[in-house]
PDB file of N, CA and C in Angstrom:
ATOM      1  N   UNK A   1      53.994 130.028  89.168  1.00  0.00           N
ATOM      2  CA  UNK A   1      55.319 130.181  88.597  1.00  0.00           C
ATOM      3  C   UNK A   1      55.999 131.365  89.275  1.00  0.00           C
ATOM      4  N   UNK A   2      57.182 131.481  89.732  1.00  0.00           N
ATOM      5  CA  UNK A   2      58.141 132.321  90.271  1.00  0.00           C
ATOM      6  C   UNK A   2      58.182 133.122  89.303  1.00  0.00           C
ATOM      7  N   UNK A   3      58.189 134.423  89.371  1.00  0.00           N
ATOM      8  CA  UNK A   3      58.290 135.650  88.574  1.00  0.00           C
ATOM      9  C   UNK A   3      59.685 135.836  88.604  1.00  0.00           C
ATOM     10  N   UNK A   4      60.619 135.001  89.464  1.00  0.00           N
ATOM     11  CA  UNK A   4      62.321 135.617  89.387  1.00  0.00           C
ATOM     12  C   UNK A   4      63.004 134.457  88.372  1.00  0.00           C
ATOM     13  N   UNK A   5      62.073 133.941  87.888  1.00  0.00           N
ATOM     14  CA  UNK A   5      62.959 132.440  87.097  1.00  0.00           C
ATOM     15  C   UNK A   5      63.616 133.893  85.655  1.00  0.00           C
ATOM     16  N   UNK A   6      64.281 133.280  85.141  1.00  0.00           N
ATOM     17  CA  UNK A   6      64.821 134.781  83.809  1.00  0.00           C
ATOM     18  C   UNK A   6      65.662 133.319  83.110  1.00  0.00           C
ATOM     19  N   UNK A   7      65.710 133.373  82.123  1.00  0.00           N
ATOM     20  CA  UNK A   7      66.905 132.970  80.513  1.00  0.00           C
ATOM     21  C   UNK A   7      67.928 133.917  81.049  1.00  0.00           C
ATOM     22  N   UNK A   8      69.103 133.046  81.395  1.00  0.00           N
ATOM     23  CA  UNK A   8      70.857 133.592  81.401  1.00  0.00           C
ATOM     24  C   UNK A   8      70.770 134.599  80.377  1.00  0.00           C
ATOM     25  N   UNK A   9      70.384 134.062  79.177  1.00  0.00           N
ATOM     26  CA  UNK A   9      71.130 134.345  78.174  1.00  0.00           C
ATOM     27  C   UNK A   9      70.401 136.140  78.023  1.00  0.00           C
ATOM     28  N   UNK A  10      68.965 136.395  78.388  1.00  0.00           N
ATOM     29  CA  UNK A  10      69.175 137.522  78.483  1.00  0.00           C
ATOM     30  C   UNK A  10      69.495 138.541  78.889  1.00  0.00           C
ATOM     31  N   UNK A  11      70.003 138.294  80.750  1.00  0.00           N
ATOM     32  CA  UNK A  11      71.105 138.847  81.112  1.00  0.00           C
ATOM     33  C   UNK A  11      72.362 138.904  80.648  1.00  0.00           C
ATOM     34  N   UNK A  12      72.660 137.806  80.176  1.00  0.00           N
ATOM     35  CA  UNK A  12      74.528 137.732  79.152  1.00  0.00           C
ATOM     36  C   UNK A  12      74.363 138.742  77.973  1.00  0.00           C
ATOM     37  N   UNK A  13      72.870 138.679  77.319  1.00  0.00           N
ATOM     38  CA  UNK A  13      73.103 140.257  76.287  1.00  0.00           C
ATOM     39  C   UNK A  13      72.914 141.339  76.557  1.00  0.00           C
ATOM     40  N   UNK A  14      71.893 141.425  77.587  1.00  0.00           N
ATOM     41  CA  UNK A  14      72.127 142.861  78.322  1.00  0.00           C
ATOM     42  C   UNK A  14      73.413 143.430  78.821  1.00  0.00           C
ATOM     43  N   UNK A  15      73.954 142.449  79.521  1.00  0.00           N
ATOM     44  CA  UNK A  15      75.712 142.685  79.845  1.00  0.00           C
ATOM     45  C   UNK A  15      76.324 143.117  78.769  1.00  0.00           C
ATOM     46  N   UNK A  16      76.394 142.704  77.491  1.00  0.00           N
ATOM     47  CA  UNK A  16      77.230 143.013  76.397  1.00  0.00           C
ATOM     48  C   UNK A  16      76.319 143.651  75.574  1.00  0.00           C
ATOM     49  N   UNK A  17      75.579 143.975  75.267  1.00  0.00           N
ATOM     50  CA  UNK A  17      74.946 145.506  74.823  1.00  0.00           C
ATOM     51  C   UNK A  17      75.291 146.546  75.647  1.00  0.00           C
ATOM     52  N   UNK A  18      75.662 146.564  77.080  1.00  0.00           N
ATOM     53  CA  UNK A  18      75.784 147.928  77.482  1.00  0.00           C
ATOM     54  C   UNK A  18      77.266 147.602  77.365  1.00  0.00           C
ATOM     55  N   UNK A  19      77.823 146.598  77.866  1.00  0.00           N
ATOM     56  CA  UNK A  19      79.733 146.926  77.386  1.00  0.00           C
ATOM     57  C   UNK A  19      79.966 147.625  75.664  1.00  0.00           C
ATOM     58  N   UNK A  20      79.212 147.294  75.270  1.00  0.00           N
ATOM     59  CA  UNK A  20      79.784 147.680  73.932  1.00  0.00           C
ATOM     60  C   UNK A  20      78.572 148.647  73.753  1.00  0.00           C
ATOM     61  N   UNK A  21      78.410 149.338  74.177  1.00  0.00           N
ATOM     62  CA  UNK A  21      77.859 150.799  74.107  1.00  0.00           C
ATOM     63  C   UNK A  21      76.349 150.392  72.912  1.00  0.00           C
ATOM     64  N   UNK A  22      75.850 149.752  72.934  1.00  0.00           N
ATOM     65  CA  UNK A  22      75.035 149.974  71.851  1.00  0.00           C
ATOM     66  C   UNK A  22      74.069 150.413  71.645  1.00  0.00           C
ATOM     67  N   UNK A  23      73.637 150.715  72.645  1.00  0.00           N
ATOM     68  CA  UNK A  23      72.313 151.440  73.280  1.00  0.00           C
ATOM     69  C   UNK A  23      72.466 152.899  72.508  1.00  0.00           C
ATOM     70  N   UNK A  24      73.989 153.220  72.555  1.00  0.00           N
ATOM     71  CA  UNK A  24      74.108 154.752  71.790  1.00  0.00           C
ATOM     72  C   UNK A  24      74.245 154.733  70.276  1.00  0.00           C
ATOM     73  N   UNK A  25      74.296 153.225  69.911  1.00  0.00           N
ATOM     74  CA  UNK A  25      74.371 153.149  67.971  1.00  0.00           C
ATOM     75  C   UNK A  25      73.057 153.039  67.654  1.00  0.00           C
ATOM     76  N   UNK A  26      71.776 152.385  68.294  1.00  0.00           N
ATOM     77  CA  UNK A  26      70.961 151.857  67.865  1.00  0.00           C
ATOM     78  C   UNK A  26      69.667 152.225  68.789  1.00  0.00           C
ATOM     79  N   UNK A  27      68.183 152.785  67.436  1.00  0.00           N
ATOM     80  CA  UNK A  27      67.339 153.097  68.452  1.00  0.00           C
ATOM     81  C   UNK A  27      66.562 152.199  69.547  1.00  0.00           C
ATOM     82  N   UNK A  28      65.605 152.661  69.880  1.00  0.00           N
ATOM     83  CA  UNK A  28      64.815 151.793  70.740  1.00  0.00           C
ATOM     84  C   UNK A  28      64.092 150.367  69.683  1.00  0.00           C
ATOM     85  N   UNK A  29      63.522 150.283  68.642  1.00  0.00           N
ATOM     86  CA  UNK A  29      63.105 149.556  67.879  1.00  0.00           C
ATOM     87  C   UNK A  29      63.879 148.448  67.376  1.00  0.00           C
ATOM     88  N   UNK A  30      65.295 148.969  66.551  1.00  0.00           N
ATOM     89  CA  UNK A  30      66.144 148.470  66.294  1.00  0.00           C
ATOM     90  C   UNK A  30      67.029 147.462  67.614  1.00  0.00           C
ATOM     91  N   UNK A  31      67.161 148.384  68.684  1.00  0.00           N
ATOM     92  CA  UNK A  31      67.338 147.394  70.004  1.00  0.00           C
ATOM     93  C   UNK A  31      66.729 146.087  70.246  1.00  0.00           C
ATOM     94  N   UNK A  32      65.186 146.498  70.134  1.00  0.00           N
ATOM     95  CA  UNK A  32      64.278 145.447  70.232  1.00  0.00           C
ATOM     96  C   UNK A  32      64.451 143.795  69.291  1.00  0.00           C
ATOM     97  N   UNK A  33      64.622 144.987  68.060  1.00  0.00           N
ATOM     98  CA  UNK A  33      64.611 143.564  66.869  1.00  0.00           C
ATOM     99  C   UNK A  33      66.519 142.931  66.841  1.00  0.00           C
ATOM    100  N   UNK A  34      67.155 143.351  67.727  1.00  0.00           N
ATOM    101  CA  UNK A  34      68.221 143.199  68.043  1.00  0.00           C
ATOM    102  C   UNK A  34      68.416 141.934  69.070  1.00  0.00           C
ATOM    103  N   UNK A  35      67.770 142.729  70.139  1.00  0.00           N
ATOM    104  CA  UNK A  35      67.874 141.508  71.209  1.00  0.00           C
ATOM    105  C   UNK A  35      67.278 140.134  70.722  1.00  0.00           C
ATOM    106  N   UNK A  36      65.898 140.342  70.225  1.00  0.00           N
ATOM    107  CA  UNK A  36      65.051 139.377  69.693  1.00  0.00           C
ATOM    108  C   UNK A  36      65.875 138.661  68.403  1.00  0.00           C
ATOM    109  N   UNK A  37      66.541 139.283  67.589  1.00  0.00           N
ATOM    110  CA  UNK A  37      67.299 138.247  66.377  1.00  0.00           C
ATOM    111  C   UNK A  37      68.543 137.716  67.091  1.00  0.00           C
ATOM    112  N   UNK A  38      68.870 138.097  68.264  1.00  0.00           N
ATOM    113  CA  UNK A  38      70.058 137.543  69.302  1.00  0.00           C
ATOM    114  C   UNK A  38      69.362 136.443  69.977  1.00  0.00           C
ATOM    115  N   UNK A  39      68.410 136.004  70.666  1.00  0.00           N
ATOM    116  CA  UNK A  39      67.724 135.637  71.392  1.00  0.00           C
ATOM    117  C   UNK A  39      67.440 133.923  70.907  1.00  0.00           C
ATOM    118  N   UNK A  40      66.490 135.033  69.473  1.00  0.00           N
ATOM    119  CA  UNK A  40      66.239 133.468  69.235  1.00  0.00           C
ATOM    120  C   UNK A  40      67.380 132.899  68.387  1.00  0.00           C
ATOM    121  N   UNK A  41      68.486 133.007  68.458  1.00  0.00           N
ATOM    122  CA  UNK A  41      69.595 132.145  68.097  1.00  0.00           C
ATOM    123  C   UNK A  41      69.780 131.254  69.259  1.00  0.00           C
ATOM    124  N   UNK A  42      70.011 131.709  70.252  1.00  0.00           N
ATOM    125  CA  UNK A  42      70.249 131.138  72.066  1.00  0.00           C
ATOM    126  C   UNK A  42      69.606 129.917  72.120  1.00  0.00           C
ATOM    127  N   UNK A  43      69.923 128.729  72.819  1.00  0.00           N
ATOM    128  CA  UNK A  43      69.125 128.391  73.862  1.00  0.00           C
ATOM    129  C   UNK A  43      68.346 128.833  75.188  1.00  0.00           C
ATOM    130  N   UNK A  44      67.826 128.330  75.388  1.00  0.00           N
ATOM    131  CA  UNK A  44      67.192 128.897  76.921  1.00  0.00           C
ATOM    132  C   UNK A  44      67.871 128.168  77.766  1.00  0.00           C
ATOM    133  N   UNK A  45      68.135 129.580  78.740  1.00  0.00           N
ATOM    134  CA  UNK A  45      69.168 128.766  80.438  1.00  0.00           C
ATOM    135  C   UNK A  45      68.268 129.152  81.587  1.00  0.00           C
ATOM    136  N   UNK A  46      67.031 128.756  81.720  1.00  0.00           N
ATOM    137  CA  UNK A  46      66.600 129.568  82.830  1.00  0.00           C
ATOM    138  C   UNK A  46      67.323 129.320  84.087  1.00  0.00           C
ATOM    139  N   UNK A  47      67.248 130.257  84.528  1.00  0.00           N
ATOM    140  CA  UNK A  47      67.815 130.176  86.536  1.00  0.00           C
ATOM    141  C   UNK A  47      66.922 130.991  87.189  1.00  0.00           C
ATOM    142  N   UNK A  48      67.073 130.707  88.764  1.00  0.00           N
ATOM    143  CA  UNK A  48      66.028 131.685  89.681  1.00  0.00           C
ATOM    144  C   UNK A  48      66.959 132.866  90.139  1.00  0.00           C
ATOM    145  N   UNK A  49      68.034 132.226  90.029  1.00  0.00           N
ATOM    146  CA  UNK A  49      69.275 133.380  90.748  1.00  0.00           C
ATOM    147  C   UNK A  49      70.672 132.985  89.951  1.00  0.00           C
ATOM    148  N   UNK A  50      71.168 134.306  89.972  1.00  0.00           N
ATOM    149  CA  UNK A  50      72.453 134.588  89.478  1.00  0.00           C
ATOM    150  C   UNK A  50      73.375 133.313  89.914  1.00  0.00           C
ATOM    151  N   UNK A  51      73.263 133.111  91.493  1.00  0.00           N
ATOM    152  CA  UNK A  51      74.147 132.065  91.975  1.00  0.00           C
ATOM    153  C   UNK A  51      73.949 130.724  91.195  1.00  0.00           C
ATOM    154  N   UNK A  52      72.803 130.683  91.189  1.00  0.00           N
ATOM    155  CA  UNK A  52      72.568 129.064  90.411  1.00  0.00           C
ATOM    156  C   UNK A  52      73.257 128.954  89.689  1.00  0.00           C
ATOM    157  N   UNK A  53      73.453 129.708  89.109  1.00  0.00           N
ATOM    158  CA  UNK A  53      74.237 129.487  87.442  1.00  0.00           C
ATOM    159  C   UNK A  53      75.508 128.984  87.990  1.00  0.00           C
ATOM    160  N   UNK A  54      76.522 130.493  88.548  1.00  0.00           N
ATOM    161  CA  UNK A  54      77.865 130.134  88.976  1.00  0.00           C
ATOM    162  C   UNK A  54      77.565 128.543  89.805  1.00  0.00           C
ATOM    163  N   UNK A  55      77.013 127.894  90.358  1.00  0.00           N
ATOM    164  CA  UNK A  55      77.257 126.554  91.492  1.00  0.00           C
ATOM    165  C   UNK A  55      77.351 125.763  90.076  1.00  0.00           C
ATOM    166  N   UNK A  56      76.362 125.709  89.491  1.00  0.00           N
ATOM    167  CA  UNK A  56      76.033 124.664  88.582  1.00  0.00           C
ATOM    168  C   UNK A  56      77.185 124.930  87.203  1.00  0.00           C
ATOM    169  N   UNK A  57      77.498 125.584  86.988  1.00  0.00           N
ATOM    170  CA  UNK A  57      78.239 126.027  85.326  1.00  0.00           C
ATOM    171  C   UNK A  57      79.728 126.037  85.229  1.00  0.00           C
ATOM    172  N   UNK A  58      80.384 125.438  84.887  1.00  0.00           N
ATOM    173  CA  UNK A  58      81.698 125.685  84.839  1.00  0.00           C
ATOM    174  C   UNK A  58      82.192 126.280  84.594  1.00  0.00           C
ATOM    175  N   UNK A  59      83.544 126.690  84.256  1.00  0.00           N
ATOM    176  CA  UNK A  59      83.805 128.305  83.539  1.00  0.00           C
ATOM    177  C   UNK A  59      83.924 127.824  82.098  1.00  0.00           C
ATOM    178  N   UNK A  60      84.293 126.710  81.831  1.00  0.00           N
ATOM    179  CA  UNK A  60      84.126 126.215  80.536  1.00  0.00           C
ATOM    180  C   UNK A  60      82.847 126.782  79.674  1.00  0.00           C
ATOM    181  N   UNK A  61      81.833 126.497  80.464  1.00  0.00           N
ATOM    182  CA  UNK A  61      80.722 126.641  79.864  1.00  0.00           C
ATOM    183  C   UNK A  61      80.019 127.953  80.203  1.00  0.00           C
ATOM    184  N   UNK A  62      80.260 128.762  80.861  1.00  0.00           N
ATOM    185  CA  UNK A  62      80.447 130.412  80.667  1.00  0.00           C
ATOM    186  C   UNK A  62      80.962 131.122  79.807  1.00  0.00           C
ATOM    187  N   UNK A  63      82.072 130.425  79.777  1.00  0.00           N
ATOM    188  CA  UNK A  63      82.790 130.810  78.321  1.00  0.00           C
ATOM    189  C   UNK A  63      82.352 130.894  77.411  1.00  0.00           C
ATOM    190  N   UNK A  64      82.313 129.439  77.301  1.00  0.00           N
ATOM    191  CA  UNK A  64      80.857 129.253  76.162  1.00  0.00           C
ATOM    192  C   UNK A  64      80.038 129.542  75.728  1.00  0.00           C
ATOM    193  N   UNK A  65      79.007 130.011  76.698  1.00  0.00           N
ATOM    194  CA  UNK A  65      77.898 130.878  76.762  1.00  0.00           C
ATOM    195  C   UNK A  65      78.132 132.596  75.909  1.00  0.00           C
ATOM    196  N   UNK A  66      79.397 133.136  76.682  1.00  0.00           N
ATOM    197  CA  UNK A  66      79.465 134.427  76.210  1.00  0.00           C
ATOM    198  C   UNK A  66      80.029 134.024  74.916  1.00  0.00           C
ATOM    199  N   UNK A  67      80.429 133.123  74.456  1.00  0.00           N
ATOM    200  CA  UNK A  67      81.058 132.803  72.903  1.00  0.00           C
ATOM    201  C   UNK A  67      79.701 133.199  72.254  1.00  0.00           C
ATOM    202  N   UNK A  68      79.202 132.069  72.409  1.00  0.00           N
ATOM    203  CA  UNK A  68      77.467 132.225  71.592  1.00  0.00           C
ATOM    204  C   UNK A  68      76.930 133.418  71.593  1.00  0.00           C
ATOM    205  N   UNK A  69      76.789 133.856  72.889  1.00  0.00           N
ATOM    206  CA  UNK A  69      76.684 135.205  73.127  1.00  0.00           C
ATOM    207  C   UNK A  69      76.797 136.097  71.646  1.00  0.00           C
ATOM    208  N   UNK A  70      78.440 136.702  71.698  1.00  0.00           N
ATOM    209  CA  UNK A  70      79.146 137.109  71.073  1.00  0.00           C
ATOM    210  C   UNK A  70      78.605 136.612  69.334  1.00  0.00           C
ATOM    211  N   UNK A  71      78.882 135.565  69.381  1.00  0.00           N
ATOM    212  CA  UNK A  71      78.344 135.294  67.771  1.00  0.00           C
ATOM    213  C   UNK A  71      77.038 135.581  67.315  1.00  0.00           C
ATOM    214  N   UNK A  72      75.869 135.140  67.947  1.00  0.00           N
ATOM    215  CA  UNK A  72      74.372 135.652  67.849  1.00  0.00           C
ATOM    216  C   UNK A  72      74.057 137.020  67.472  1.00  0.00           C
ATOM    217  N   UNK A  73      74.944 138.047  68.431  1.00  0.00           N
ATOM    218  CA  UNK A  73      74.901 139.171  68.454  1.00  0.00           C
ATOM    219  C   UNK A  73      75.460 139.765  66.860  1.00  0.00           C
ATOM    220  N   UNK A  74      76.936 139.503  66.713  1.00  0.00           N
ATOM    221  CA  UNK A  74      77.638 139.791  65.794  1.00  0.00           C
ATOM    222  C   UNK A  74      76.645 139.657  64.099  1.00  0.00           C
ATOM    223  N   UNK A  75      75.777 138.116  64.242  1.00  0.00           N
ATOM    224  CA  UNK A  75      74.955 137.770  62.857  1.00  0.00           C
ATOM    225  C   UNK A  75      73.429 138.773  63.133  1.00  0.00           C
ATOM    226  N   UNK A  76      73.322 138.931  64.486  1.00  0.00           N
ATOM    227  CA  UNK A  76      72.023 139.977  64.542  1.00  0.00           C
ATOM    228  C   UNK A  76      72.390 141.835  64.084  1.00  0.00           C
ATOM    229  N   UNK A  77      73.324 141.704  64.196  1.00  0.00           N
ATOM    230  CA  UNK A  77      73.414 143.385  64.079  1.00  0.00           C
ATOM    231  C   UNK A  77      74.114 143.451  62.722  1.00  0.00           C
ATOM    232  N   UNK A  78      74.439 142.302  61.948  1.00  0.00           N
ATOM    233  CA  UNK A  78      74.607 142.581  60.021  1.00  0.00           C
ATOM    234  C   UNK A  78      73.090 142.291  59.469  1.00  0.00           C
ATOM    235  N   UNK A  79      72.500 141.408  60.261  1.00  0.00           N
ATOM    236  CA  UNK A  79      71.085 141.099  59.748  1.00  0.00           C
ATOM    237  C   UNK A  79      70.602 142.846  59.336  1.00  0.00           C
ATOM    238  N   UNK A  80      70.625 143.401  61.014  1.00  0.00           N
ATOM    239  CA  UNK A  80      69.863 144.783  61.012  1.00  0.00           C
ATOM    240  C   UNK A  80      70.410 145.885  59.882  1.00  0.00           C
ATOM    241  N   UNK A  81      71.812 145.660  59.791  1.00  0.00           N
ATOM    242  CA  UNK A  81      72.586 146.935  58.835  1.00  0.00           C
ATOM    243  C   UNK A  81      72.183 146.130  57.473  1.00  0.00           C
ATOM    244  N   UNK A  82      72.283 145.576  57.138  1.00  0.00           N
ATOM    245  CA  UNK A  82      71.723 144.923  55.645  1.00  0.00           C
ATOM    246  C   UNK A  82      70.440 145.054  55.547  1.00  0.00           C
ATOM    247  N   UNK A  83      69.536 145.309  56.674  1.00  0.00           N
ATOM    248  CA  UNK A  83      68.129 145.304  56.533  1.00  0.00           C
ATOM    249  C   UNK A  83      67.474 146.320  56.955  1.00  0.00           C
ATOM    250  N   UNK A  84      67.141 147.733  56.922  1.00  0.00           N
ATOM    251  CA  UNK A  84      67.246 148.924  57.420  1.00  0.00           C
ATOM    252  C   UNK A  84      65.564 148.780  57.422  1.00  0.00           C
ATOM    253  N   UNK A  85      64.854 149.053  58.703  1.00  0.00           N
ATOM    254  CA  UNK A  85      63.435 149.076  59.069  1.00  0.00           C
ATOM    255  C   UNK A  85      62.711 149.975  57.932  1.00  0.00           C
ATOM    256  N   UNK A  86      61.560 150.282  57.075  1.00  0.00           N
ATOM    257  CA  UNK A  86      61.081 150.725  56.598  1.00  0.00           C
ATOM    258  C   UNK A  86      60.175 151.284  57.251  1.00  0.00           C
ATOM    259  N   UNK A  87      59.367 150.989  58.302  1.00  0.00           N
ATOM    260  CA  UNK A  87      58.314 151.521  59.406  1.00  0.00           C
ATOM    261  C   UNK A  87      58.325 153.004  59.913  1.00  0.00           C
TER     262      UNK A  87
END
């Protein structure tokens, strides 16, 4: 198996965790259970390369993507503030 295959989608939240600064609201743990309650909302997009995506994806469905994006994220980070780690 190619070690460069990656899920879009966790580059698309890495992109928008650091646009929206969140790295500075939220610790390392909370990050974790962040990405992961984002994640598994997603489908899986694997690609080997960035380009694949753009040849194959329309902008329609980029769009799209960062929509979901955007929403996953938005229901993962009330999950976390309603649910404050006890650990």
């Amino acid at each position: 198996m190619d070690a460069e295959i990656r899920n879009y989608y966790e580059i698309l939240l890495d992109q928008t965790v650091t646009e929206r600064k969140l790295r500075e609201k939220f610790d390392d743990d909370q990050l974790a259970d962040l990405f992961c309650l984002t994640l598994n909302q997603l489908p899986c997009r694997y690609i080997r390369h960035r380009v694949d995506l753009n040849a194959y994806a329309s902008m329609d469905e980029l769009i799209a993507m960062q929509k979901n994006v955007d929403e996953a994220l938005k229901r993962a980070q009330e999950y976390i503030g309603n649910h404050p780690r006890k650990d």
